[in-house]
C-alpha atoms as a PDB file:
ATOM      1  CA  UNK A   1     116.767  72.980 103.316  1.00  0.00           C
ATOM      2  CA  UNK A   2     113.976  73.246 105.141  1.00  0.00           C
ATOM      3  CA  UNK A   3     111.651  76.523 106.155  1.00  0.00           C
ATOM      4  CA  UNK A   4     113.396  78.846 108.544  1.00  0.00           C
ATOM      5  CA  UNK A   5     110.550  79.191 111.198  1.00  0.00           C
ATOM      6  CA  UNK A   6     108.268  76.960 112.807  1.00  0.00           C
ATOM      7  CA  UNK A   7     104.631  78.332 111.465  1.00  0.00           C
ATOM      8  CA  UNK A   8     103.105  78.359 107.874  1.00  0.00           C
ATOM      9  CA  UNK A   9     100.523  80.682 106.622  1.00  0.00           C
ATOM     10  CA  UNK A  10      96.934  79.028 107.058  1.00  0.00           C
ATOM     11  CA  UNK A  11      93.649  80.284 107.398  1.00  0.00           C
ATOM     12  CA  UNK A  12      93.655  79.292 110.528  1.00  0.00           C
ATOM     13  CA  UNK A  13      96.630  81.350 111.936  1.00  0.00           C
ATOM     14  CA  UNK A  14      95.304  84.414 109.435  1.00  0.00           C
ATOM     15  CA  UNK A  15      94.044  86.518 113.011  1.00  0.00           C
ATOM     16  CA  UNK A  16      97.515  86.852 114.284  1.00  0.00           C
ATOM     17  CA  UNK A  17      99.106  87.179 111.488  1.00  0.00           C
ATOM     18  CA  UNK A  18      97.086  90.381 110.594  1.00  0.00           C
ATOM     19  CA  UNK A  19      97.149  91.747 113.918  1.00  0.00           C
ATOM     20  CA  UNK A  20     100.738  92.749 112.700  1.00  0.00           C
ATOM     21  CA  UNK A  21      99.932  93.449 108.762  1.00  0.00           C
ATOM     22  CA  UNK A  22      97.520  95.837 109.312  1.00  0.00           C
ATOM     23  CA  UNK A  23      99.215  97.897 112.384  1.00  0.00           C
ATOM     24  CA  UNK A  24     101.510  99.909 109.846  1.00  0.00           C
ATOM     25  CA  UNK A  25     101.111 100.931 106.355  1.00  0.00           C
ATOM     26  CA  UNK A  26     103.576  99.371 104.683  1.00  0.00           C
ATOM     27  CA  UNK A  27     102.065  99.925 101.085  1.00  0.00           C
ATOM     28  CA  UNK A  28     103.774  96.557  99.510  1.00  0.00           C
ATOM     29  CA  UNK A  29     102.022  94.144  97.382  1.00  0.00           C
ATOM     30  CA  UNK A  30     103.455  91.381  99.331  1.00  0.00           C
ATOM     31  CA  UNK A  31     102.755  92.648 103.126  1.00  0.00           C
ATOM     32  CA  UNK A  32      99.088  91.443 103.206  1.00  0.00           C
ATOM     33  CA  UNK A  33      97.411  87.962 104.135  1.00  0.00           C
ATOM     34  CA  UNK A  34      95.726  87.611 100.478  1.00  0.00           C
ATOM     35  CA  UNK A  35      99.371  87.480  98.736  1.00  0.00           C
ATOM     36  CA  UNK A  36     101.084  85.616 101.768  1.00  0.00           C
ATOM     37  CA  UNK A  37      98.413  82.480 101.880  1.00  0.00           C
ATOM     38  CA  UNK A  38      98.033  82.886  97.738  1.00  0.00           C
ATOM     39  CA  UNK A  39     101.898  82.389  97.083  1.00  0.00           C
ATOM     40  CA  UNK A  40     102.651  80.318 100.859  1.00  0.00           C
ATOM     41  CA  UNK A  41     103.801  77.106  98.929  1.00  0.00           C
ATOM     42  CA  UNK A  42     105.713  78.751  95.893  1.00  0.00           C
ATOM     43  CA  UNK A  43     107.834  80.580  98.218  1.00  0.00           C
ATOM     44  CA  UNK A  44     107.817  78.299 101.552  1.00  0.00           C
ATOM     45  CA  UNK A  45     106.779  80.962 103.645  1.00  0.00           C
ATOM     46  CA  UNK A  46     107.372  80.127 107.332  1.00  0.00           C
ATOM     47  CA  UNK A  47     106.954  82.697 109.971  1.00  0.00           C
ATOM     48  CA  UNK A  48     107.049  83.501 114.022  1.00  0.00           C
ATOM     49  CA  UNK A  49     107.174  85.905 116.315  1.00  0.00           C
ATOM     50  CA  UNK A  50     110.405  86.769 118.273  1.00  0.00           C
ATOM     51  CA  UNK A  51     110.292  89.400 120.599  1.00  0.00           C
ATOM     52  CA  UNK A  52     108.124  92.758 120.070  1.00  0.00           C
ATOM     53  CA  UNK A  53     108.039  91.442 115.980  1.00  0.00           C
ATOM     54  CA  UNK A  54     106.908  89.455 113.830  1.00  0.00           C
ATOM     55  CA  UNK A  55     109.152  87.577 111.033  1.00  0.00           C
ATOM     56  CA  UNK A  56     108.487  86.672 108.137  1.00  0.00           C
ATOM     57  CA  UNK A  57     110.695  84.392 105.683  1.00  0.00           C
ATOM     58  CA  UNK A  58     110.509  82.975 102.082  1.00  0.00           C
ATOM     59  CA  UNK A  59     111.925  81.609  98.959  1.00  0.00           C
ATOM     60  CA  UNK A  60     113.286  84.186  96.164  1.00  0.00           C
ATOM     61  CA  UNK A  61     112.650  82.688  92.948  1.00  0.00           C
ATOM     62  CA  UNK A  62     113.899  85.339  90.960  1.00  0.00           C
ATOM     63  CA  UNK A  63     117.665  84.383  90.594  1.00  0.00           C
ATOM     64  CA  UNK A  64     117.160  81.305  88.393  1.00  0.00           C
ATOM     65  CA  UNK A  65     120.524  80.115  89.499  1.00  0.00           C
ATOM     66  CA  UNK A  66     120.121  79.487  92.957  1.00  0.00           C
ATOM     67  CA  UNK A  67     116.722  79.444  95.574  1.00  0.00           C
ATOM     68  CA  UNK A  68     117.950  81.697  98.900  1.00  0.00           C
ATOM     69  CA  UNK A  69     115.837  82.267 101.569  1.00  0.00           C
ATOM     70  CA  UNK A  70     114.919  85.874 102.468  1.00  0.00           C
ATOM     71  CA  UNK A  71     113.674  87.698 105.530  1.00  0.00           C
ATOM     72  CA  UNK A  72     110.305  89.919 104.797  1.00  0.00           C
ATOM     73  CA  UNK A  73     110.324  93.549 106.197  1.00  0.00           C
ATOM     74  CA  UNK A  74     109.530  92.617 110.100  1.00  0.00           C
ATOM     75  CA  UNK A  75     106.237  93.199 111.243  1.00  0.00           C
ATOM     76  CA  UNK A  76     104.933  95.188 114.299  1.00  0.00           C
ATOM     77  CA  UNK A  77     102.153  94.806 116.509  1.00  0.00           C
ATOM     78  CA  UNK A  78     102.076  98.500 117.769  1.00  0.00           C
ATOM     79  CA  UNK A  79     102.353 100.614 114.619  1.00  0.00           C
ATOM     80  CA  UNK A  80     105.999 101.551 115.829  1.00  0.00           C
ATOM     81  CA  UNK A  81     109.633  99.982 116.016  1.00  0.00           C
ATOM     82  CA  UNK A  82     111.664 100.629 119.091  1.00  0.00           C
ATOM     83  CA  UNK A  83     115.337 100.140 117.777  1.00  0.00           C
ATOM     84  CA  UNK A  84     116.996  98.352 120.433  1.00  0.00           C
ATOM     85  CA  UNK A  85     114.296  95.930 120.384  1.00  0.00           C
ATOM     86  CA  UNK A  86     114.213  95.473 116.757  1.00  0.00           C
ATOM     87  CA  UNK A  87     117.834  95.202 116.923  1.00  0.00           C
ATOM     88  CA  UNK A  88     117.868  91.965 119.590  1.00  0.00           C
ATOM     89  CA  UNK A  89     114.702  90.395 116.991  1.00  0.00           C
ATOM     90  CA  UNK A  90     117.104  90.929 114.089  1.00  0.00           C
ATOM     91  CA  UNK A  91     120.101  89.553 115.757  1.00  0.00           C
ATOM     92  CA  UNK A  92     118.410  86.601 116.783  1.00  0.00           C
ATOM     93  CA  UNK A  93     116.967  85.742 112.701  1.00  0.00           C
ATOM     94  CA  UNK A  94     119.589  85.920 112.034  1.00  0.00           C
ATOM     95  CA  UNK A  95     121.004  82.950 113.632  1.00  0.00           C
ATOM     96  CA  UNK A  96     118.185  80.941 112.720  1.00  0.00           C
ATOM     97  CA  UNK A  97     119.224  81.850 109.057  1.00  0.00           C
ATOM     98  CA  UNK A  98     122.875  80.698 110.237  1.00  0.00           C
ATOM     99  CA  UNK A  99     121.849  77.514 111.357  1.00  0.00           C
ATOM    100  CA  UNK A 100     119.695  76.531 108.360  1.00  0.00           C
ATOM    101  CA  UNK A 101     123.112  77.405 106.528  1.00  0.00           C
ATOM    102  CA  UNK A 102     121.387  80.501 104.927  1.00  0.00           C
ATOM    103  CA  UNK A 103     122.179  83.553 103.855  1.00  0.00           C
ATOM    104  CA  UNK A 104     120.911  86.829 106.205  1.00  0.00           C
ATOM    105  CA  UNK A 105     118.701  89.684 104.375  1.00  0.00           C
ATOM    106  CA  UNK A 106     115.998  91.147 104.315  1.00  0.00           C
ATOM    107  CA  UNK A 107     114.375  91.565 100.769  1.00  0.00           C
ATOM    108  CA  UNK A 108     110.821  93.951  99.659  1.00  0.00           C
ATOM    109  CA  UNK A 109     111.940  96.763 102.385  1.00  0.00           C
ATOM    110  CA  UNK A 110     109.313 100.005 101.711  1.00  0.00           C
ATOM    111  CA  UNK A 111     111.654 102.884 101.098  1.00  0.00           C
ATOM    112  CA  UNK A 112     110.177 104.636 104.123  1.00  0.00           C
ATOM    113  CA  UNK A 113     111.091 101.676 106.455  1.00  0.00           C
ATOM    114  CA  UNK A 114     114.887 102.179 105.421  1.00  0.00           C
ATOM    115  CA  UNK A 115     115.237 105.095 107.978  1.00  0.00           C
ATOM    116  CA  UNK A 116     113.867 102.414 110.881  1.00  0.00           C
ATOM    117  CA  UNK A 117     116.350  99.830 109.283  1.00  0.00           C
ATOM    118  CA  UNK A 118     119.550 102.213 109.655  1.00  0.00           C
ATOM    119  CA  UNK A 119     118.255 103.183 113.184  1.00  0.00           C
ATOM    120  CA  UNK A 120     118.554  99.621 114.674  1.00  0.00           C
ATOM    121  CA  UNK A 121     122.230  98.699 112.683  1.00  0.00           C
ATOM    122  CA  UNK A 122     123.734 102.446 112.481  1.00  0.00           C
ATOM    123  CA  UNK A 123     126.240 102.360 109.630  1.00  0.00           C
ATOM    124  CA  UNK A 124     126.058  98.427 109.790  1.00  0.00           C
ATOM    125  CA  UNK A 125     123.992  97.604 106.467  1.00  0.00           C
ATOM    126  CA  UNK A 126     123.277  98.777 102.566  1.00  0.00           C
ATOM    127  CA  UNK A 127     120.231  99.381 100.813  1.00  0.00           C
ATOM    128  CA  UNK A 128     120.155  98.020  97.419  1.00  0.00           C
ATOM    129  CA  UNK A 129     117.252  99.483  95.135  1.00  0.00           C
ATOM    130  CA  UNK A 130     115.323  96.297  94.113  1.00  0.00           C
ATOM    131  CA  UNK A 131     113.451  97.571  90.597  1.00  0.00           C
ATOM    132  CA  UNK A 132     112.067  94.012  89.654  1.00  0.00           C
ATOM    133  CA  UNK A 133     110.295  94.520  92.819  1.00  0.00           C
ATOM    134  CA  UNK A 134     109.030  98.065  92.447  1.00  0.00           C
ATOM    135  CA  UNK A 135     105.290  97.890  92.687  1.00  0.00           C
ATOM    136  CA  UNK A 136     102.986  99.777  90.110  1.00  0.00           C
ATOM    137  CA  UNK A 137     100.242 101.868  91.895  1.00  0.00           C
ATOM    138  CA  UNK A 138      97.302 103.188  90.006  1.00  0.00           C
ATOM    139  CA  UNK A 139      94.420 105.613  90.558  1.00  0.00           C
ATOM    140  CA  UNK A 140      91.596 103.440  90.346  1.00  0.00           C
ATOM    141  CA  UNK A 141      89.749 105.994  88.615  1.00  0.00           C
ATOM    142  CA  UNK A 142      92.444 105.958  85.697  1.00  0.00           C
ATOM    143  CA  UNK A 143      92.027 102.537  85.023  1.00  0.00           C
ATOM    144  CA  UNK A 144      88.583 102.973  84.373  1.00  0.00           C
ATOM    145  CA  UNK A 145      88.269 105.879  82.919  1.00  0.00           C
ATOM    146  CA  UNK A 146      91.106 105.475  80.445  1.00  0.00           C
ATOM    147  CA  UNK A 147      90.938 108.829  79.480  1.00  0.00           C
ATOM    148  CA  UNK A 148      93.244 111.334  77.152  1.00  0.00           C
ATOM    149  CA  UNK A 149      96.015 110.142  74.515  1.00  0.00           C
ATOM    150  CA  UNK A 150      97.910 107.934  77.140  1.00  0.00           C
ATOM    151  CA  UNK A 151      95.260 106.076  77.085  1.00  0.00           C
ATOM    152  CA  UNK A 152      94.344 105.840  73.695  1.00  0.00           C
ATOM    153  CA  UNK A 153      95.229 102.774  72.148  1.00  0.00           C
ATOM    154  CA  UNK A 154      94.078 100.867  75.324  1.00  0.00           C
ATOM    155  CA  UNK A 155      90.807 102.253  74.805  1.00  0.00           C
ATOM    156  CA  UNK A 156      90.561 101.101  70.899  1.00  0.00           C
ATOM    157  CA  UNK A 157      91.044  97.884  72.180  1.00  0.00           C
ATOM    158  CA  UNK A 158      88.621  97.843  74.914  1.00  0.00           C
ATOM    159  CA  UNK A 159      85.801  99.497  72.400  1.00  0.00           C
ATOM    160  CA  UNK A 160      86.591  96.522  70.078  1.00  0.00           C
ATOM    161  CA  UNK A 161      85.812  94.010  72.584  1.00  0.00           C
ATOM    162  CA  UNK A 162      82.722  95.877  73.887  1.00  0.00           C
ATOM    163  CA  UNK A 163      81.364  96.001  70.379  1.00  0.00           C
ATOM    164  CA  UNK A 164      82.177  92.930  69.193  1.00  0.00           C
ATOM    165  CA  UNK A 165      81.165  90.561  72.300  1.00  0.00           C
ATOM    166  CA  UNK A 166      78.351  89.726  74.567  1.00  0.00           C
ATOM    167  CA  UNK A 167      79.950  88.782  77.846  1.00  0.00           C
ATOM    168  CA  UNK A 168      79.204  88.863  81.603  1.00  0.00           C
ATOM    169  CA  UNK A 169      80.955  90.016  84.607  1.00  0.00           C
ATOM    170  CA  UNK A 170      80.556  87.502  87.700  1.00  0.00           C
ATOM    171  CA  UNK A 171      81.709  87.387  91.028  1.00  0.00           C
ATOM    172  CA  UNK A 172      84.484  84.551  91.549  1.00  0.00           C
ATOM    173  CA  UNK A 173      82.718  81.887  93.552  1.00  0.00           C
ATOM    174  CA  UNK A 174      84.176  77.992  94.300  1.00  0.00           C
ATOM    175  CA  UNK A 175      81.001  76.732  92.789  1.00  0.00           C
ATOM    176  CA  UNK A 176      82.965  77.814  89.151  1.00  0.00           C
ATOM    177  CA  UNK A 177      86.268  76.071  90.311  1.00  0.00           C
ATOM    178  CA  UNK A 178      85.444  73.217  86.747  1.00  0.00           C
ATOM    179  CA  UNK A 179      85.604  76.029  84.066  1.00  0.00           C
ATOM    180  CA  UNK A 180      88.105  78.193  85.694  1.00  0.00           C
ATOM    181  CA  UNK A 181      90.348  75.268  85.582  1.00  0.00           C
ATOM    182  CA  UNK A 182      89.003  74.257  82.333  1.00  0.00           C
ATOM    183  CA  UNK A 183      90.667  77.787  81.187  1.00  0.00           C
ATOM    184  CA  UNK A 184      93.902  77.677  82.972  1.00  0.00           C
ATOM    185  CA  UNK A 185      94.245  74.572  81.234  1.00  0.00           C
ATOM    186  CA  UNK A 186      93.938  76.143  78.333  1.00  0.00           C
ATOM    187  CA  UNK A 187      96.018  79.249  79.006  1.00  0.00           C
ATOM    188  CA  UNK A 188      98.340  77.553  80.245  1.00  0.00           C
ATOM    189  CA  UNK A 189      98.796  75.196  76.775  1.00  0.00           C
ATOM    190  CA  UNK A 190      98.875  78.174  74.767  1.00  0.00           C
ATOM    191  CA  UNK A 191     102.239  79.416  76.102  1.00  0.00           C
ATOM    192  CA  UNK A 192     105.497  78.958  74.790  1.00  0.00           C
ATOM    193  CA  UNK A 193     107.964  79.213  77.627  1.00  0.00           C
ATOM    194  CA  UNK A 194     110.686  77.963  79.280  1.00  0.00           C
ATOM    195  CA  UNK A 195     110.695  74.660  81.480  1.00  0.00           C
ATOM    196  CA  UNK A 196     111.227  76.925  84.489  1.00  0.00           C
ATOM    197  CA  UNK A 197     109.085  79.508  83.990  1.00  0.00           C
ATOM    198  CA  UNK A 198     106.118  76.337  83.226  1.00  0.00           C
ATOM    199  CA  UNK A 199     106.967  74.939  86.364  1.00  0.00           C
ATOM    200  CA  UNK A 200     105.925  78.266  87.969  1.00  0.00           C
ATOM    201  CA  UNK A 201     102.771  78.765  86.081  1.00  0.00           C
ATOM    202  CA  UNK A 202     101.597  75.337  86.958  1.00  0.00           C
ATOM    203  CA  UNK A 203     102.772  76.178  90.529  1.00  0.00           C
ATOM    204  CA  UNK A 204     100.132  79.246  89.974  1.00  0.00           C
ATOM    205  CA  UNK A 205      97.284  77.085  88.681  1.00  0.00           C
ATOM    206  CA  UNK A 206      97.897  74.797  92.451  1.00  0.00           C
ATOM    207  CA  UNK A 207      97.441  78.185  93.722  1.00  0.00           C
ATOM    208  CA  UNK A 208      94.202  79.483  91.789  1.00  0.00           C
ATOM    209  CA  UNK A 209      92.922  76.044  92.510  1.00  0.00           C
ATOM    210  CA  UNK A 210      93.495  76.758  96.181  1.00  0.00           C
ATOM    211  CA  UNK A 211      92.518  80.091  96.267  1.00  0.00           C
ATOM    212  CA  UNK A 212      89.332  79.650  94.499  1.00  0.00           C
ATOM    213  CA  UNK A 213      88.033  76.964  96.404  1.00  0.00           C
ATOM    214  CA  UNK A 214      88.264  78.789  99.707  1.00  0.00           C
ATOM    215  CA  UNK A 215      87.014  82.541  98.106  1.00  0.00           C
ATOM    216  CA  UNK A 216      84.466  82.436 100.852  1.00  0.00           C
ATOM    217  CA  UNK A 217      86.656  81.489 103.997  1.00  0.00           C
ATOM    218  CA  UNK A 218      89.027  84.910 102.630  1.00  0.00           C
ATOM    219  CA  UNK A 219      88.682  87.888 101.711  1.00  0.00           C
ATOM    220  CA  UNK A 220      90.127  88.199  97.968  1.00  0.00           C
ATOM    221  CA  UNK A 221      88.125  90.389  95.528  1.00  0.00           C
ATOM    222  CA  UNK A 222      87.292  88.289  92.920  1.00  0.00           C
ATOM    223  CA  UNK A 223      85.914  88.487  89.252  1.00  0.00           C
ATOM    224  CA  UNK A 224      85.558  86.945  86.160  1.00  0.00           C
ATOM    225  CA  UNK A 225      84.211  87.595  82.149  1.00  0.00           C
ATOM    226  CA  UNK A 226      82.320  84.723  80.927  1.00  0.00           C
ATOM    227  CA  UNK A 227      81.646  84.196  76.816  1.00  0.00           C
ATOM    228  CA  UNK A 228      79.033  81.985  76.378  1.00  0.00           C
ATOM    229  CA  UNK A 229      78.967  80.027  79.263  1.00  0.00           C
ATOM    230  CA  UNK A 230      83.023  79.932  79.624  1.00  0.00           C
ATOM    231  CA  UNK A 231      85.276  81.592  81.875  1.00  0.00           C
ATOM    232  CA  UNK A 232      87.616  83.430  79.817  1.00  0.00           C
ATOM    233  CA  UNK A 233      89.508  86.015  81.987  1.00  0.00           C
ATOM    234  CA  UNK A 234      89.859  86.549  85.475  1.00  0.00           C
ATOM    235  CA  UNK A 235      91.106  88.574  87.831  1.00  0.00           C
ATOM    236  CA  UNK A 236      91.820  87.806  91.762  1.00  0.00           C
ATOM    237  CA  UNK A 237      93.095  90.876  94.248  1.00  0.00           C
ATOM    238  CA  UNK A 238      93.123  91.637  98.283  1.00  0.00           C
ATOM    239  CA  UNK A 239      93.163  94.954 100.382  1.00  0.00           C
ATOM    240  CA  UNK A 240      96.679  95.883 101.315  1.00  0.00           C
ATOM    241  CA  UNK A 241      96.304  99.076 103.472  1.00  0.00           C
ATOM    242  CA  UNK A 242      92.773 101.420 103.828  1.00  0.00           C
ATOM    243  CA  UNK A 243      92.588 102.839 100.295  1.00  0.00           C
ATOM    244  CA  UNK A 244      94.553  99.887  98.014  1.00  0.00           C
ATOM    245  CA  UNK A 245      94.225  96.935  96.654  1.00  0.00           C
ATOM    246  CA  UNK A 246      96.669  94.689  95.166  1.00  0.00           C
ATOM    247  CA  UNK A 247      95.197  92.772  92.260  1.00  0.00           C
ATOM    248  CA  UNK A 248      97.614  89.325  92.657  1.00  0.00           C
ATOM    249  CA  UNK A 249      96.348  87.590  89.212  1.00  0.00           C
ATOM    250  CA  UNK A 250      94.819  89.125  85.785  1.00  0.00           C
ATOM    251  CA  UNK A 251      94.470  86.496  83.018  1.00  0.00           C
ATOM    252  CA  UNK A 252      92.684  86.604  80.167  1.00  0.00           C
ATOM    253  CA  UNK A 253      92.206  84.657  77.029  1.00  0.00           C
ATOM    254  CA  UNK A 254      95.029  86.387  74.309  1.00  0.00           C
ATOM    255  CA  UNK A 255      93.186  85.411  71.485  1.00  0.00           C
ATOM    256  CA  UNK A 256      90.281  87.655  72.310  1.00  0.00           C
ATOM    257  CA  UNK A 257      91.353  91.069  71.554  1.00  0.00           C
ATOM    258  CA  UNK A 258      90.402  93.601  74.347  1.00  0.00           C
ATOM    259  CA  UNK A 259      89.091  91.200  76.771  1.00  0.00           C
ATOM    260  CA  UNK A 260      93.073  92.097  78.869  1.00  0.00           C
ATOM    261  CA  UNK A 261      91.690  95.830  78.917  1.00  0.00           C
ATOM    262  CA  UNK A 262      88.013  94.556  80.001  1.00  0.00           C
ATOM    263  CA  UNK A 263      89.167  92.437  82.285  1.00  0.00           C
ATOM    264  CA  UNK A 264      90.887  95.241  84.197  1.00  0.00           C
ATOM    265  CA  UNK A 265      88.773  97.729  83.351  1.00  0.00           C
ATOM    266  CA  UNK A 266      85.782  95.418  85.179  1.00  0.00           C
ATOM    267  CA  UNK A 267      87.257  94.515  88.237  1.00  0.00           C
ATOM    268  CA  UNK A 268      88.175  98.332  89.097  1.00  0.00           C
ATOM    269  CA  UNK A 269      84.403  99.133  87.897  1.00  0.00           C
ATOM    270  CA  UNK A 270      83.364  96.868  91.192  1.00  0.00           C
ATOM    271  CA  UNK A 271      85.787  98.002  93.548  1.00  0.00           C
ATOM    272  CA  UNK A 272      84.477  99.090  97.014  1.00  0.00           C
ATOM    273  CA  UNK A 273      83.922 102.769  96.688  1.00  0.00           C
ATOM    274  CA  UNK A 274      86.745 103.345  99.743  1.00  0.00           C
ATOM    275  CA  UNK A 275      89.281 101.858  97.429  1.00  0.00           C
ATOM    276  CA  UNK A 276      91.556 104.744  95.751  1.00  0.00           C
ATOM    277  CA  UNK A 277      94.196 102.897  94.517  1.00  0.00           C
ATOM    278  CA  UNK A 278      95.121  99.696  92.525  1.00  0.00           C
ATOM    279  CA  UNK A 279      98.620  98.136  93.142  1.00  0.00           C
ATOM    280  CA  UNK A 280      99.421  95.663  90.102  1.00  0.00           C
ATOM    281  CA  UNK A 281     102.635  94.539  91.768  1.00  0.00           C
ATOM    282  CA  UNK A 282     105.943  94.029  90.326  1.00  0.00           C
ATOM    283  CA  UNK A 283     107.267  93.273  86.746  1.00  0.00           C
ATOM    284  CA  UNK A 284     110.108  90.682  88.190  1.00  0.00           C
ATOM    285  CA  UNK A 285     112.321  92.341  85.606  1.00  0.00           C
ATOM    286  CA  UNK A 286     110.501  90.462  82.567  1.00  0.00           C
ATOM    287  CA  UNK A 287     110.654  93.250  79.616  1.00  0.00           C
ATOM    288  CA  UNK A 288     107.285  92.488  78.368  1.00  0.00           C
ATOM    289  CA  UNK A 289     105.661  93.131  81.260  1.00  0.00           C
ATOM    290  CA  UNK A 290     106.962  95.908  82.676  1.00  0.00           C
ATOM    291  CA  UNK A 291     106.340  97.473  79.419  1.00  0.00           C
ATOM    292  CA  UNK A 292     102.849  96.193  79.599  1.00  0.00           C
ATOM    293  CA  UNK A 293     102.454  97.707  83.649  1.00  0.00           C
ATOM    294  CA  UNK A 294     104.469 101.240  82.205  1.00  0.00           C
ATOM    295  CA  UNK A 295     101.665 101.035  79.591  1.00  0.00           C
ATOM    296  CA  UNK A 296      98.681 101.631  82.257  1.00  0.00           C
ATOM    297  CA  UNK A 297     100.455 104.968  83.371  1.00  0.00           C
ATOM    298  CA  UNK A 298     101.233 104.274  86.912  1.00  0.00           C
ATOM    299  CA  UNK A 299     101.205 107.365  89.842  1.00  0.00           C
ATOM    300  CA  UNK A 300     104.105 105.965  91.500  1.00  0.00           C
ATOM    301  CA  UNK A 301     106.514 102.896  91.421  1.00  0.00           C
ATOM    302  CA  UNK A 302     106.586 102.043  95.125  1.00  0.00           C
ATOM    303  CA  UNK A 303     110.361 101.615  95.671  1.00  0.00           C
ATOM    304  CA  UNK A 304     111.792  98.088  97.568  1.00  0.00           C
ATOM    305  CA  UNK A 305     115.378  97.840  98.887  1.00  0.00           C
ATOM    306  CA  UNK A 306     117.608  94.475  99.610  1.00  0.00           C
ATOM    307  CA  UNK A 307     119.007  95.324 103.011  1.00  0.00           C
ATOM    308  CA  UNK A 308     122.507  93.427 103.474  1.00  0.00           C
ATOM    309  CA  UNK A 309     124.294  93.071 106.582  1.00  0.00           C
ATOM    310  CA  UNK A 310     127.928  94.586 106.471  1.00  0.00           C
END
């Protein structure tokens, strides 16, 4: 099957597209250039503009079973939705959807776009809560402070590391593209997973590869610890909204206790002082990690609904 619409997400096309990301405050990791163009290929994100709004459409990996495609929230230009007309730009997705012999929904909806969702198809669709796609927002003050008993086993770790290792924290640049591959490499041999979830790490690494090498055509936030010489965690976000950012990649060397909490702790140390909040996106309903993201003491899980059609 191939994409739904007729445009991909390039750098070159990255002015129009976030002429209609940034109009609204949509709060989701997802709804903002830097994860779009990081995760374009992964998810075969295609998009275009029909009528007043723009659409969005991608690959769900989550249901091992079978690859559907999946309408984003749609996207306005104005900061507002005008039901009728979001009603005719609906309607006509989803024959495109039809004629690619897909499926019609629309996945990652913000729970306060539900209201504009029921306004345009009165009694005509259900909201499904999504969890594996709830979002994990952060003070960014939190994270670095790590303060009280909450914190307190976090912070053992992070002393360790601090006492126990001389280490620098760089800016991400494309000139250090060798050992941050050199690392993924190595991260990437050290895990014992299955063949599907390997195929989407080393779908990741393309991605870092990518993203890396063109960290000064965008506008990612990028860091990274070096030990002697050696990249050995990394982390790799983008703005979504005035006061967030969305960190899209943390990794970090396992075998080096602490250097997870230092990695984290680091990157919100150099965060633009505007910055408020850190969204550490979704757990995708993997146990570990959503214990792991619980762990950090999050202010809010920002809510996503599956909107289906009755």
């Amino acid at each position: 099957m191939s994409s739904i619409f007729k445009n991909e997400i390039t750098i070159e096309n990255r002015e129009i597209l976030e002429q209609y990301l940034t109009s609204y405050e949509y709060r989701t990791s997802g709804l903002s250039f830097s994860s779009l163009y990081m995760w374009r290929d992964q998810n075969e994100f295609s998009w275009e503009i029909i009528g007043d709004y723009m659409v969005i459409a991608g690959l769900s990996h989550l249901e091992i079973e079978k690859h559907e495609y999946f309408l984003f929230p749609p996207l306005t230009r104005t900061g507002t939705y005008d039901p009728a007309k979001l009603r005719e730009t609906l309607c006509e997705t989803r024959k495109r959807f039809q004629e690619k012999g897909s499926n019609f929904s629309i996945r990652l909806l913000p729970a306060h776009m539900k209201k504009i969702i029921e306004e345009a198809f009165p009694g005509e669709v259900e909201f499904i809560p999504d969890r594996p796609n709830y979002d994990y927002l952060y003070l960014k003050q939190d994270l670095i402070d790590l303060k009280g008993r909450a914190y307190h086993a976090k912070k053992n770790h992070l002393n360790y590391f601090l006492n126990n290792y001389n280490y620098e924290y760089v800016t991400l640049t494309p000139d250090m593209i060798g050992t941050v591959m050199k690392f993924l490499e190595e991260f990437n041999a050290r895990k014992k997973i299955a063949p599907h979830e390997m195929r989407w790490l080393l779908m990741e690494t393309d991605a870092m590869r990518d993203v890396v090498m063109n960290l000064n055509r965008l506008d990612y936030t990028a860091g990274a610890i070096v030990i002697d010489g050696k990249v050995e965690a990394f982390a790799i976000g983008g703005r979504t909204g005035e006061q967030t950012i969305t960190e899209h990649v943390e990794k970090a060397n396992s075998q080096i206790r602490g250097l997870y909490p230092a990695i984290n702790n680091e990157f919100c140390k150099h965060l633009d002082d505007s910055i408020i909040y850190v969204n550490r996106e979704e757990d995708m309903g993997i146990e570990n990690l959503r214990k792991a993201k619980l762990s950090y003491k999050p202010v809010e899980l920002v809510e996503k609904y599956i909107v289906q059609f009755l």
